[in-house]
Protein backbone atom coordinates (compact mmCIF):
# COMPACT_ATOMS: atom_id res chain seq x y z
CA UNK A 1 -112.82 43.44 -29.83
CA UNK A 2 -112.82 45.65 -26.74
CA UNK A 3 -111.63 42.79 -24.55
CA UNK A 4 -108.18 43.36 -22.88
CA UNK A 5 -105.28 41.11 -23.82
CA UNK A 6 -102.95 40.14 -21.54
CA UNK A 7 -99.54 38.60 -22.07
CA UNK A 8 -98.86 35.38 -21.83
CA UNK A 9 -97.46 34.13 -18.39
CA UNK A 10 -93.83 34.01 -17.75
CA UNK A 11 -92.49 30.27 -17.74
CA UNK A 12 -89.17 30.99 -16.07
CA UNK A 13 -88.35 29.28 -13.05
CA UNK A 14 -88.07 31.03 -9.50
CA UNK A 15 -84.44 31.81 -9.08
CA UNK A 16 -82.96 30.71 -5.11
CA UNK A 17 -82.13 33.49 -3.07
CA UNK A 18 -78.29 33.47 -2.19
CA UNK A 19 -77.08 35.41 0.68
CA UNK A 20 -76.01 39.40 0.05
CA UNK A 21 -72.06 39.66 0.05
CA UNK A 22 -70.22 40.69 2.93
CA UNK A 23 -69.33 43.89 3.13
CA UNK A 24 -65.77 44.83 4.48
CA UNK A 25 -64.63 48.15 4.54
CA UNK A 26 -61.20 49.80 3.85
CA UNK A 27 -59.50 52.63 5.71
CA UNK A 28 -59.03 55.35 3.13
CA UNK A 29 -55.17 56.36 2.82
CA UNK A 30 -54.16 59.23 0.73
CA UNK A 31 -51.39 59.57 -1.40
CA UNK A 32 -48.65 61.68 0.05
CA UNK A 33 -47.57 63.24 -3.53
CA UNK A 34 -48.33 67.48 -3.81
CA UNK A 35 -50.93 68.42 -6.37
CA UNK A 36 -48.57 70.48 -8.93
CA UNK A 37 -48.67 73.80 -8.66
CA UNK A 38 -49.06 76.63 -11.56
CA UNK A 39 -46.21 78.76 -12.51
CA UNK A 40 -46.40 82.10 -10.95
CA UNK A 41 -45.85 85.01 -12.98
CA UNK A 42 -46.13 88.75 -12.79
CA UNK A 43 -48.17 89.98 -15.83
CA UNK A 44 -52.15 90.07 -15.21
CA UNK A 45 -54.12 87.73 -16.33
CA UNK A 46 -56.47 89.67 -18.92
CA UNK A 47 -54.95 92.18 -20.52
CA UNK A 48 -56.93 94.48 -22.48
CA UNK A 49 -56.21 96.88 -25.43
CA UNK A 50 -58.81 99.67 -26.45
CA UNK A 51 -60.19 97.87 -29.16
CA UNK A 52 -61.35 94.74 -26.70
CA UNK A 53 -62.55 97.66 -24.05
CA UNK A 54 -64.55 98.66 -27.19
CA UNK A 55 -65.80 95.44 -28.49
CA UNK A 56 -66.64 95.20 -24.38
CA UNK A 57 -68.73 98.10 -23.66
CA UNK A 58 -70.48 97.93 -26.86
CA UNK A 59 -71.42 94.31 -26.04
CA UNK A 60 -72.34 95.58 -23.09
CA UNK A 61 -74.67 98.00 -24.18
CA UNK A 62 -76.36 95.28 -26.85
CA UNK A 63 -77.03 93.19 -23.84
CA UNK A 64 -78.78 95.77 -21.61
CA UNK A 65 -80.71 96.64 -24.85
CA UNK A 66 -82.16 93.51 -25.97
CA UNK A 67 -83.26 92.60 -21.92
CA UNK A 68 -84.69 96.12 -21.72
CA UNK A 69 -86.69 95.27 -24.97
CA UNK A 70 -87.74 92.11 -23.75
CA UNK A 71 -88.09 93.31 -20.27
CA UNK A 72 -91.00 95.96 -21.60
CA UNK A 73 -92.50 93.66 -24.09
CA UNK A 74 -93.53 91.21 -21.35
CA UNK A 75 -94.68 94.57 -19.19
CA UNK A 76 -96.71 95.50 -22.48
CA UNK A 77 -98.23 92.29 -22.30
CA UNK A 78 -99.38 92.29 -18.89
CA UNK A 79 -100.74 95.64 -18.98
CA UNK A 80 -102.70 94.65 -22.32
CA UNK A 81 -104.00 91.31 -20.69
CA UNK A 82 -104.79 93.27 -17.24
CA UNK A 83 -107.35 95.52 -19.79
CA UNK A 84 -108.64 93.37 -21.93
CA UNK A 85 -109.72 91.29 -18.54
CA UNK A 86 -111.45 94.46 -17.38
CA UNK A 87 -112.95 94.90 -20.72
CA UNK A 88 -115.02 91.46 -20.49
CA UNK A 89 -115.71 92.13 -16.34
CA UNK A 90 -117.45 94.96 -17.51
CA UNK A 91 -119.27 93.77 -20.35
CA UNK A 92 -120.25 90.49 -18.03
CA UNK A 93 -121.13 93.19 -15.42
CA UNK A 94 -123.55 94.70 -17.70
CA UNK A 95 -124.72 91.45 -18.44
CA UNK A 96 -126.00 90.39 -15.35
CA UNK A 97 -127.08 94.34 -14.77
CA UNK A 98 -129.91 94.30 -17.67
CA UNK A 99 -131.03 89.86 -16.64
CA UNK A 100 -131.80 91.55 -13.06
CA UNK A 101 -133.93 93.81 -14.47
């Protein structure tokens, strides 16, 4: 039952080794045809209006909120975890205090 099984042996023929292709490089020649170019024009490229500024800054100012939160939740943690761990190396300290004694 707790004996290993192994697969059964492969029956295929050794294949004979042919010699690796020869390899012949080729110069690399470019083509001589210009990459097209954009159209230039004279308006900017964004253009906002003072609802987008809006929609902008108050996205803005949901961002910096939610990584604040986040931010000070994982500070809250570490603080918590920092005495909780002092908690127990005191209670382990007065452990060992009152065995020595």
């Amino acid at each position: 039952m707790f004996t290993p099984k192994y697969p059964p042996q492969d029956t295929a023929s050794n294949p004979v080794p042919t010699a690796p292709p020869v390899y012949s490089p080729v110069p690399y020649v470019p083509a001589h045809t210009p990459a097209p170019s954009a159209p230039s024009t004279n308006r900017p490229a964004v253009q906002l209006t003072a609802g987008s500024t809006l929609a902008l800054v108050a996205g803005g100012g949901a961002v910096v909120l939610v990584v604040g939160a986040v931010l000070v939740s994982m500070l809250l943690a570490v603080a918590i975890t920092a005495a909780s761990v002092a908690v127990c190396a005191v209670v382990v300290r007065s452990i060992l205090k009152e065995h020595k004694a």
